[in-house]
C-alpha atoms as a PDB file:
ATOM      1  CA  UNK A   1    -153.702  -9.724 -84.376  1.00  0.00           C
ATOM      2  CA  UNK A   2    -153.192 -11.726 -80.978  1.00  0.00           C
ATOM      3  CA  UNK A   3    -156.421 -10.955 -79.615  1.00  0.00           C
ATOM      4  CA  UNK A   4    -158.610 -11.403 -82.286  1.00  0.00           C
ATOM      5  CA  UNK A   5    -157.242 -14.989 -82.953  1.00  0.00           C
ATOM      6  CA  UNK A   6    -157.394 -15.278 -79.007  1.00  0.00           C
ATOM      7  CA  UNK A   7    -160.980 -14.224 -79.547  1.00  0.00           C
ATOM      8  CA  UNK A   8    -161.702 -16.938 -82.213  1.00  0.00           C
ATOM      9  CA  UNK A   9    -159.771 -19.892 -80.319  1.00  0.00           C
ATOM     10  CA  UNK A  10    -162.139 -19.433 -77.312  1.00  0.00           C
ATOM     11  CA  UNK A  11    -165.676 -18.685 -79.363  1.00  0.00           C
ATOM     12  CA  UNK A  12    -165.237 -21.040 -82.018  1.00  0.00           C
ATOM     13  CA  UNK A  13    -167.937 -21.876 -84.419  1.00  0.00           C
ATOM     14  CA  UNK A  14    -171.442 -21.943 -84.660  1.00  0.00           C
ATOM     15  CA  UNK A  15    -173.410 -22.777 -81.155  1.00  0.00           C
ATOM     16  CA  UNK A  16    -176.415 -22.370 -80.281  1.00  0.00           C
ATOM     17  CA  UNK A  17    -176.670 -23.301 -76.307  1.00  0.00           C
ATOM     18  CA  UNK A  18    -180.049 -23.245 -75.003  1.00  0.00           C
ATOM     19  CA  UNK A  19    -178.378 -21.910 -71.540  1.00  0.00           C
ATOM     20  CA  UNK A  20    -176.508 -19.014 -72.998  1.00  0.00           C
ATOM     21  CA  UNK A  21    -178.599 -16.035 -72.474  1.00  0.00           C
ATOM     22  CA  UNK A  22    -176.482 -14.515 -76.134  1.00  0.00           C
ATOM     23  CA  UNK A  23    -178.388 -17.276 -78.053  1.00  0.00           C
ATOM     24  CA  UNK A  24    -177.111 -18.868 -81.802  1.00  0.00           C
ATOM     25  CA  UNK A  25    -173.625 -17.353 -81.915  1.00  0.00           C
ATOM     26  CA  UNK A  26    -171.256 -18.047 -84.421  1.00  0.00           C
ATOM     27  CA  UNK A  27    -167.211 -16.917 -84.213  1.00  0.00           C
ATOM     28  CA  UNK A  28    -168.723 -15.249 -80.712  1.00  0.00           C
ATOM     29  CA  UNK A  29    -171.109 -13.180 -83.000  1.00  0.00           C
ATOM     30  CA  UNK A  30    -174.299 -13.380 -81.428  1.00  0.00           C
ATOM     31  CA  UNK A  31    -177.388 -13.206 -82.938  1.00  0.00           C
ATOM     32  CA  UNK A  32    -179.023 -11.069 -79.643  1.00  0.00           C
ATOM     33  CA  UNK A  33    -176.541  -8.470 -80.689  1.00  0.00           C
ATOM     34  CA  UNK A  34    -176.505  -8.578 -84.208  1.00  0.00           C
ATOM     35  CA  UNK A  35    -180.467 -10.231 -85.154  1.00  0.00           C
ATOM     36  CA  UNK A  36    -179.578  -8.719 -88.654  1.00  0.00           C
ATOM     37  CA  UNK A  37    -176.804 -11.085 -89.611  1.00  0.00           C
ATOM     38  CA  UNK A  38    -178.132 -14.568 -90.798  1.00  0.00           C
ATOM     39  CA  UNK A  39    -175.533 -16.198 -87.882  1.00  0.00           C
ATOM     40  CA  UNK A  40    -175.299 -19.603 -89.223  1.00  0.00           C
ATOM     41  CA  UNK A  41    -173.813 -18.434 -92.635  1.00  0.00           C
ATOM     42  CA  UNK A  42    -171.063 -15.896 -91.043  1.00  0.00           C
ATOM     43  CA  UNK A  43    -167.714 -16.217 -92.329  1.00  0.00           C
ATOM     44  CA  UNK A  44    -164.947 -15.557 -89.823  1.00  0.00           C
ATOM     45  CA  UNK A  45    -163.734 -13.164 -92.540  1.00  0.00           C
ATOM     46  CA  UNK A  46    -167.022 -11.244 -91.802  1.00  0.00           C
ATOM     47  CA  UNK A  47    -166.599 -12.155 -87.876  1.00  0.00           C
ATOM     48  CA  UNK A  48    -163.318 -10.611 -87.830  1.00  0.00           C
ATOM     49  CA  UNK A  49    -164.150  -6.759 -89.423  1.00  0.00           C
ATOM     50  CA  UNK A  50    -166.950  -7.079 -87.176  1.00  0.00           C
ATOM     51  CA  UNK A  51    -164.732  -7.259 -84.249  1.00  0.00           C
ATOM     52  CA  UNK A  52    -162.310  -5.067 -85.684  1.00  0.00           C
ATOM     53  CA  UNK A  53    -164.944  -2.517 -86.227  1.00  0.00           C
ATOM     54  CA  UNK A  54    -167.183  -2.787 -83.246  1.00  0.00           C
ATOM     55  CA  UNK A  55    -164.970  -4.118 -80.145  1.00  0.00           C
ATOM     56  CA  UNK A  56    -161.382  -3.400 -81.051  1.00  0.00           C
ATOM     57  CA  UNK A  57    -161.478  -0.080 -82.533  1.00  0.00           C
ATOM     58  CA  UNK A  58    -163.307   1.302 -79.737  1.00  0.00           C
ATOM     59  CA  UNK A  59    -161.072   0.129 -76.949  1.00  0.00           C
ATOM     60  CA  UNK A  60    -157.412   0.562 -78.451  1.00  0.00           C
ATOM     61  CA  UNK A  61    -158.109   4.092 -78.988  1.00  0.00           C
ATOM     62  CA  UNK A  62    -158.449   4.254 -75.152  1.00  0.00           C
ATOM     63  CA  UNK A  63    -155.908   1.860 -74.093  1.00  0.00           C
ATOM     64  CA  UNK A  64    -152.532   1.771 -74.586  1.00  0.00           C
ATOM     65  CA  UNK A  65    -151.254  -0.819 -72.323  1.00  0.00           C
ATOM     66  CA  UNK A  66    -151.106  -4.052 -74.685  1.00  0.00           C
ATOM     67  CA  UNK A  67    -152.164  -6.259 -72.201  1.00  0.00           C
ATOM     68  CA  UNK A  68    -154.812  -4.514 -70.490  1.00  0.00           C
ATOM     69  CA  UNK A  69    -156.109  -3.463 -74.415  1.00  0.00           C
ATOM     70  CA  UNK A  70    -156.606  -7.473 -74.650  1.00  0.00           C
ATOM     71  CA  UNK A  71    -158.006  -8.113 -71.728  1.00  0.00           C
ATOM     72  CA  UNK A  72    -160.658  -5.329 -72.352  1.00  0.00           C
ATOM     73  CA  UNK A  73    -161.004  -6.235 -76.116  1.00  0.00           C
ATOM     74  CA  UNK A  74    -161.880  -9.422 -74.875  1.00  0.00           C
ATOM     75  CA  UNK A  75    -164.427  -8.399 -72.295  1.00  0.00           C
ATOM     76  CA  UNK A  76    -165.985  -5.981 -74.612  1.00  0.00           C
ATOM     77  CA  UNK A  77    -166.766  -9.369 -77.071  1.00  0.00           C
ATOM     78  CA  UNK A  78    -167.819 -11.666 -74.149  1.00  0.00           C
ATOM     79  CA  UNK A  79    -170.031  -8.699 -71.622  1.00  0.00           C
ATOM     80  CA  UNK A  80    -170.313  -6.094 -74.109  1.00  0.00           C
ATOM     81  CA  UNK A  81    -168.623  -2.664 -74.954  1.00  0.00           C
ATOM     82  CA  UNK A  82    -169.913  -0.677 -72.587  1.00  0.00           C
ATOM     83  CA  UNK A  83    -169.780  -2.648 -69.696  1.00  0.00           C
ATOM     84  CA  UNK A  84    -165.699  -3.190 -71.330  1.00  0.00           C
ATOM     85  CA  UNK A  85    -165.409   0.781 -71.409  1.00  0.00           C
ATOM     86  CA  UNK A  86    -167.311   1.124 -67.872  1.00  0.00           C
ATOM     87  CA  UNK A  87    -164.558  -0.763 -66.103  1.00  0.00           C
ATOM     88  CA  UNK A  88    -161.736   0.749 -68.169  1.00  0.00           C
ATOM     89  CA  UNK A  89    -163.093   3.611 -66.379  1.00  0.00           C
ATOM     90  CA  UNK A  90    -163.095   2.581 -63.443  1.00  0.00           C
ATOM     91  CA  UNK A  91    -159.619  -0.178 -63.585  1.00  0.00           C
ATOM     92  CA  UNK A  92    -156.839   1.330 -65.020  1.00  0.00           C
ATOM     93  CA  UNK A  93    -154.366  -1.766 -64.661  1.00  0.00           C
ATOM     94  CA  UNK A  94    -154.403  -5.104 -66.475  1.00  0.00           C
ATOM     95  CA  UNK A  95    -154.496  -6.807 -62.611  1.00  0.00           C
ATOM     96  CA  UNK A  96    -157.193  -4.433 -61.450  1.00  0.00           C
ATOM     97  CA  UNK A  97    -159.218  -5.314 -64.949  1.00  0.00           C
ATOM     98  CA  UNK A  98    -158.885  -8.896 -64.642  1.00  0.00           C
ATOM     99  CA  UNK A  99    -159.713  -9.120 -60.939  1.00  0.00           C
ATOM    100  CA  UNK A 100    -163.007  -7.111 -61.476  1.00  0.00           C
ATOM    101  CA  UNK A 101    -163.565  -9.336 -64.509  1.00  0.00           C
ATOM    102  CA  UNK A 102    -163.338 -12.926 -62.698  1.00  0.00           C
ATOM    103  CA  UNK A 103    -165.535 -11.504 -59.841  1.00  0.00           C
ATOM    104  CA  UNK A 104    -168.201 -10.781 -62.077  1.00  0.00           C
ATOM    105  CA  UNK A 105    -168.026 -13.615 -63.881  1.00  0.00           C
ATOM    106  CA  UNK A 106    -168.180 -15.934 -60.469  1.00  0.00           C
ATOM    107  CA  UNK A 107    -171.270 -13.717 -59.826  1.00  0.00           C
ATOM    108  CA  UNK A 108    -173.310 -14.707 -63.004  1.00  0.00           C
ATOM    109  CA  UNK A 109    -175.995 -17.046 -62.652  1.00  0.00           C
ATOM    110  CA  UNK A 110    -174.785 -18.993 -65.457  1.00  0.00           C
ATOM    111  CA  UNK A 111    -171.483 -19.885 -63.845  1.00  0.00           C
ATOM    112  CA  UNK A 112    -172.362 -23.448 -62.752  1.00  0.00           C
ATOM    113  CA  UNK A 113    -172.917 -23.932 -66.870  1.00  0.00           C
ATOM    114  CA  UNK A 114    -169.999 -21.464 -68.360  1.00  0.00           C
ATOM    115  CA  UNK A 115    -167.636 -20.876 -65.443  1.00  0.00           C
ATOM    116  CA  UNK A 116    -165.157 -23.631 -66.178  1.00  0.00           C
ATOM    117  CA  UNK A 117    -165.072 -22.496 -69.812  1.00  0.00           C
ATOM    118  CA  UNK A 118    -164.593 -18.772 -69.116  1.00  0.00           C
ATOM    119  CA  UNK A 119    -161.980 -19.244 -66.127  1.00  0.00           C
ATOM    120  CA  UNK A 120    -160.125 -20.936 -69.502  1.00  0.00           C
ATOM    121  CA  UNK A 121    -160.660 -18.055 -71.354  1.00  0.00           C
ATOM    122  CA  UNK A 122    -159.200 -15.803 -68.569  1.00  0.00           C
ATOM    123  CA  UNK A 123    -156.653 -17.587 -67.710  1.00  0.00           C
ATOM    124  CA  UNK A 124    -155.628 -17.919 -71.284  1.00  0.00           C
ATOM    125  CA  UNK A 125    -155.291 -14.187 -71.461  1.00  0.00           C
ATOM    126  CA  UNK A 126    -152.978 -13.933 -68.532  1.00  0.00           C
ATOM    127  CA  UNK A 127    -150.887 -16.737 -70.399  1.00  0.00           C
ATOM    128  CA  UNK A 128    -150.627 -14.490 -73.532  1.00  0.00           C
ATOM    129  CA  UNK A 129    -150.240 -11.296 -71.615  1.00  0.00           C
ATOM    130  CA  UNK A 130    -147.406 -12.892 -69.729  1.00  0.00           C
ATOM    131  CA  UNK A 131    -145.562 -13.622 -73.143  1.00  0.00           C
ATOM    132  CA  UNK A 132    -146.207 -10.080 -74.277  1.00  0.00           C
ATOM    133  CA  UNK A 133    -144.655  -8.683 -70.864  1.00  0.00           C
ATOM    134  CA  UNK A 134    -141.591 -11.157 -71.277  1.00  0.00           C
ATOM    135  CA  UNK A 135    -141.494  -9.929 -75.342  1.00  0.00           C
ATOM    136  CA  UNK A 136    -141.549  -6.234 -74.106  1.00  0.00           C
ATOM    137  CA  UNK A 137    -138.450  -6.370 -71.657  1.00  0.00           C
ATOM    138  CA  UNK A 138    -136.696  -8.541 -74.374  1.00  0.00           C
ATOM    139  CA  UNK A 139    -136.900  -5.912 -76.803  1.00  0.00           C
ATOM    140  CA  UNK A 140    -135.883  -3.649 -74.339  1.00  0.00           C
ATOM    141  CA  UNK A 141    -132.844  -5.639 -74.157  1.00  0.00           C
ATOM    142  CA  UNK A 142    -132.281  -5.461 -78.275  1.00  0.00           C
ATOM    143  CA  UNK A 143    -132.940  -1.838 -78.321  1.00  0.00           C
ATOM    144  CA  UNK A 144    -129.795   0.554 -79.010  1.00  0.00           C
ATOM    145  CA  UNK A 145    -130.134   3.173 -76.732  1.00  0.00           C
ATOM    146  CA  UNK A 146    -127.003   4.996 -77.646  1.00  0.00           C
ATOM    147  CA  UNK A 147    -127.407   8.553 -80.071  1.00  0.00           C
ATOM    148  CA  UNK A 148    -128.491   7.895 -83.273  1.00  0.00           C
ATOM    149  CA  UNK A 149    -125.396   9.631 -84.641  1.00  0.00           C
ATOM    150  CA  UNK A 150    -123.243   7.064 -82.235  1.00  0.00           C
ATOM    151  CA  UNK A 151    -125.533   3.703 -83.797  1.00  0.00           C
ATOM    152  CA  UNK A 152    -124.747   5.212 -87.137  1.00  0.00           C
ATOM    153  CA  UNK A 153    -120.990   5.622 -86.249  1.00  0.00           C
ATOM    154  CA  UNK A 154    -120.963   2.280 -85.625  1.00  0.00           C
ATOM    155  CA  UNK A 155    -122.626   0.860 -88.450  1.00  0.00           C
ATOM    156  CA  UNK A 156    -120.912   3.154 -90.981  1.00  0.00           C
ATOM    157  CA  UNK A 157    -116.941   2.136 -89.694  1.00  0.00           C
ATOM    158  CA  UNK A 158    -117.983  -1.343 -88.171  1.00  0.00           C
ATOM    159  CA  UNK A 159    -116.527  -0.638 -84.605  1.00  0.00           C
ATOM    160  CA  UNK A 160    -117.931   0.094 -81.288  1.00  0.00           C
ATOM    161  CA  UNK A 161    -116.113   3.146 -79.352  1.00  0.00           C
ATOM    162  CA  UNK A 162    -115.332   6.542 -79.497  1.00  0.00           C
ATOM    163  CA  UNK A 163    -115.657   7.951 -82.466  1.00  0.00           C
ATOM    164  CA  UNK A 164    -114.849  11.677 -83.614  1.00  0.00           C
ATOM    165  CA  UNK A 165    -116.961  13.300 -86.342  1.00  0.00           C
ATOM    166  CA  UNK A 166    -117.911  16.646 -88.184  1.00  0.00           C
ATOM    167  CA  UNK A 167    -120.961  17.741 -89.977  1.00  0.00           C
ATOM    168  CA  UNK A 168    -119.711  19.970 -92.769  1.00  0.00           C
ATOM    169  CA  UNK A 169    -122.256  22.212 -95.035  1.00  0.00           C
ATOM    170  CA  UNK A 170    -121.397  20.521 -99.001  1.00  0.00           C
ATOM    171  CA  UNK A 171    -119.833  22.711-101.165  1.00  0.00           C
ATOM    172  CA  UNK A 172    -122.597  23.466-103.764  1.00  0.00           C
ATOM    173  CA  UNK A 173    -125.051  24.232-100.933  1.00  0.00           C
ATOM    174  CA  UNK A 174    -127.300  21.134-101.169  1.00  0.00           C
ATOM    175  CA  UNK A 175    -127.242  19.350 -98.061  1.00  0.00           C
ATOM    176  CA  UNK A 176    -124.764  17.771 -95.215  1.00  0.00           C
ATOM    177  CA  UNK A 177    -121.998  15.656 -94.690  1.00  0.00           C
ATOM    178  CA  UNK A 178    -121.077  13.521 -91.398  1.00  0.00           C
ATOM    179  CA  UNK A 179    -117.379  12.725 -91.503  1.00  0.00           C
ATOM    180  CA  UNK A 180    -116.202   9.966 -88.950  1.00  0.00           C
ATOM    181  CA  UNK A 181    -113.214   8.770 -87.985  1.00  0.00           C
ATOM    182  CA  UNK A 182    -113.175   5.769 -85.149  1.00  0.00           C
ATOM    183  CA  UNK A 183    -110.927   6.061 -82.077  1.00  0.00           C
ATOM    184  CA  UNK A 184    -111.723   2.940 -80.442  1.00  0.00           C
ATOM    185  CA  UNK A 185    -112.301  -0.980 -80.187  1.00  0.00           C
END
């Protein structure tokens, strides 16, 4: 999954920053949010059903957008999940999201110490949700729009064009046939 490993690139391992008001963290897990989990020892095996449980679960059943659905994923792992769903509530568009998000980052305390890392981590999204826009109207492109008795035609006799057909009940009753016969190119 793209934004878990996007998730892992920019958290890395085990810190423990004496400015970073989340404390020892390890994969991004921090021990302020999770003081049960000996930190130091996590695995990113255990990192990732964490984040698959707790922070992507909870926002791709209200997102469908891929690239807003990172972008929130994301912010639900770096501010929290509710703060992630608040503004999902309130900014419906990956542009909308990601303005709201660099504004309040710019307005932390901590940005003199952070804000050069997190502006990568932003801008790092809008690099992978660029891709995924450019992927999306490619497979547009790739897509056979035509009836699926037409893409069938075609595959079945080889040839693009018209082609005439019948659907005839089978004699003994059990099912359907399509008979085709190409007229064209």
């Amino acid at each position: 999954m793209a934004a878990v490993k996007h998730v892992l690139k920019m958290e890395g391992g085990y810190v423990n920053h004496p400015n970073d008001p989340g404390g020892e963290a390890n994969f991004g897990i921090s021990k302020r949010s999770y003081p049960l989990i000996n930190i130091k020892e996590l695995t990113e095996a255990e990192a990732i059903a964490i984040y698959h449980e707790d922070f992507w679960l909870p926002i791709a059943a209200r997102v469908t957008d891929v690239r807003l659905r990172m972008l929130a994923f994301d912010s639900a792992v770096n501010h929290g999940l509710g703060r992630a769903i608040e503004w999902l509530q309130a900014y419906d568009t990956f542009e909308s999201y990601l303005t709201k998000r660099i504004r309040f980052y710019t307005d932390l305390g901590t940005f003199d110490t952070f804000g050069r890392g997190w502006m990568r981590r932003v801008a790092h999204i809008v690099e992978a949700a660029s891709r995924m826009t450019n992927e999306l109207q490619h497979a547009d492109l790739v897509i056979d729009h035509r009836p699926s008795w037409q893409r069938m035609a075609t595959a079945v006799t080889g040839k693009y064009g018209p082609v005439k057909f019948r659907v005839r009940a089978l004699t003994d009753g059990t099912g359907m046939k399509l008979d085709l016969a190409n007229e064209g190119r």
